[in-house]
C-alpha atoms as a PDB file:
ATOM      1  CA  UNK A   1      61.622 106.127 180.670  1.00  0.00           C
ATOM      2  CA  UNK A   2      58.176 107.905 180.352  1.00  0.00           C
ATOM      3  CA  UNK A   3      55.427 105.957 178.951  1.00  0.00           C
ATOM      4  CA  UNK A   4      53.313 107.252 176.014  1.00  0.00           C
ATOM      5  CA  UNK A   5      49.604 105.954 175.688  1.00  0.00           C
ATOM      6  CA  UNK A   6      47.167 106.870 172.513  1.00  0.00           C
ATOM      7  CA  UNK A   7      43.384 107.504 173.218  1.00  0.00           C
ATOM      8  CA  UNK A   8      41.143 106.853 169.909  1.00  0.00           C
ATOM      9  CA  UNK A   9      37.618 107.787 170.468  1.00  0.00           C
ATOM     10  CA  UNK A  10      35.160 107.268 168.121  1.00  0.00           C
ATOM     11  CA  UNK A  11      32.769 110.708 168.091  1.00  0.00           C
ATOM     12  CA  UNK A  12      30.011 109.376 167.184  1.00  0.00           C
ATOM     13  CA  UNK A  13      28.084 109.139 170.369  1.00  0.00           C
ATOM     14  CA  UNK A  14      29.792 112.370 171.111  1.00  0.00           C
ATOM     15  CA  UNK A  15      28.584 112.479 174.838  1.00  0.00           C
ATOM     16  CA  UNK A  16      29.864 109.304 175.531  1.00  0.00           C
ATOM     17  CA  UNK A  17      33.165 109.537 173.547  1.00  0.00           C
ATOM     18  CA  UNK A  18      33.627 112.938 175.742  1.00  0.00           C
ATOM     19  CA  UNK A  19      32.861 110.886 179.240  1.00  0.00           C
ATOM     20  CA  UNK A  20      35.231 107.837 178.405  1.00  0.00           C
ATOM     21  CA  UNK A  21      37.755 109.844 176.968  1.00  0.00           C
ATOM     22  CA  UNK A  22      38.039 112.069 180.465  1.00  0.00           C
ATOM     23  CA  UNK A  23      37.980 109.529 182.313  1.00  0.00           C
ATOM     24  CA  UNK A  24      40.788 107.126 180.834  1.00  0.00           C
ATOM     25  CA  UNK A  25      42.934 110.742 180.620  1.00  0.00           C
ATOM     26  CA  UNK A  26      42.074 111.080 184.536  1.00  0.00           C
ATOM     27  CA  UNK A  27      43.534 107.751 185.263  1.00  0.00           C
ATOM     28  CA  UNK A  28      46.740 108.553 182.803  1.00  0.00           C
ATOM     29  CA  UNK A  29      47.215 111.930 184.753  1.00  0.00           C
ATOM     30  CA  UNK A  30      46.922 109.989 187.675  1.00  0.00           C
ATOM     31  CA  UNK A  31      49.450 107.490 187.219  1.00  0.00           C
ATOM     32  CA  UNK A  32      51.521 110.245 185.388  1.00  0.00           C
ATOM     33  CA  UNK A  33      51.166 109.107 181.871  1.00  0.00           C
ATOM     34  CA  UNK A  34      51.497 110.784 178.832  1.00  0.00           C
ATOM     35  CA  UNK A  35      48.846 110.980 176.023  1.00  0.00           C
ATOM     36  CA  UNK A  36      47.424 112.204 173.028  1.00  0.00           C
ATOM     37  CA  UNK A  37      43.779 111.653 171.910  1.00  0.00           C
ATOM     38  CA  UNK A  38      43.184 110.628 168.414  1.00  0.00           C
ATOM     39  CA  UNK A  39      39.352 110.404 166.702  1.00  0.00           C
ATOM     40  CA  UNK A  40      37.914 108.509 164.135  1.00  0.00           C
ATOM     41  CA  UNK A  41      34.118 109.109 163.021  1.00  0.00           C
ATOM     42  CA  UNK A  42      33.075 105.686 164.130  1.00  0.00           C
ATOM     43  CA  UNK A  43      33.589 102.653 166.303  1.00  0.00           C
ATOM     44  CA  UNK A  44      34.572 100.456 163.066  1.00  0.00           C
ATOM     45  CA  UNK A  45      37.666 103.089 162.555  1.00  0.00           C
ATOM     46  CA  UNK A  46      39.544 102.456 166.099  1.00  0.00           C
ATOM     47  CA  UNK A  47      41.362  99.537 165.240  1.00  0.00           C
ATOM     48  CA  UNK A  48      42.641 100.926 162.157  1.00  0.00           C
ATOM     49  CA  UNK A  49      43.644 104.102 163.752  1.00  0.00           C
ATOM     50  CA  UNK A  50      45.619 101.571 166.563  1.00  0.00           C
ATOM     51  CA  UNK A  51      47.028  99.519 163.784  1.00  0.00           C
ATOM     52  CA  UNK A  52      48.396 102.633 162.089  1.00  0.00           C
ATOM     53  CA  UNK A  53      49.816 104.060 165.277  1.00  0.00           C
ATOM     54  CA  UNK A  54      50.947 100.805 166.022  1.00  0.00           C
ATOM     55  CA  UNK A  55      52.998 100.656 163.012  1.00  0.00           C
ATOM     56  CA  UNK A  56      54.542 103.975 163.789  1.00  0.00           C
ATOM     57  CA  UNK A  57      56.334 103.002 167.427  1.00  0.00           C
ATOM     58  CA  UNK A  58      55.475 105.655 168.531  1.00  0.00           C
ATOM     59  CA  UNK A  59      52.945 104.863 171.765  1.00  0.00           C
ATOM     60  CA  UNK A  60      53.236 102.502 174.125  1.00  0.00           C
ATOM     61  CA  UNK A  61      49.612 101.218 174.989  1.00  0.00           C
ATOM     62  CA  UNK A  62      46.395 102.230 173.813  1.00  0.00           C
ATOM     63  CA  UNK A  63      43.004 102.937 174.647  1.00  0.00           C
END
């Protein structure tokens, strides 16, 4: 059974958001997990945006 893992950046430090969000998808593609990114305007949005994909079943981790 493939795993599924959802990436939420928050964008507003985009350079930063752009560097962490390569390198956790490096380390996915690596270990030959699927992803999708997600991104919220700020840091106080990412747990919200994991609770509500949470909710859905959809993804099995998160980052």
């Amino acid at each position: 059974m493939s795993k599924k893992v959802l990436i939420v950046e928050a964008r507003f430090y985009e350079d930063m958001a752009d560097a962490l969000a390569e390198g956790a998808a490096a380390v996915l593609d690596a270990a030959g997990v699927a992803y999708e990114r997600a991104s919220v305007p700020g840091v106080l949005e990412v747990p919200v945006a994991i609770k509500y994909a949470a909710e859905s079943n959809a993804y099995d981790g998160y980052v």
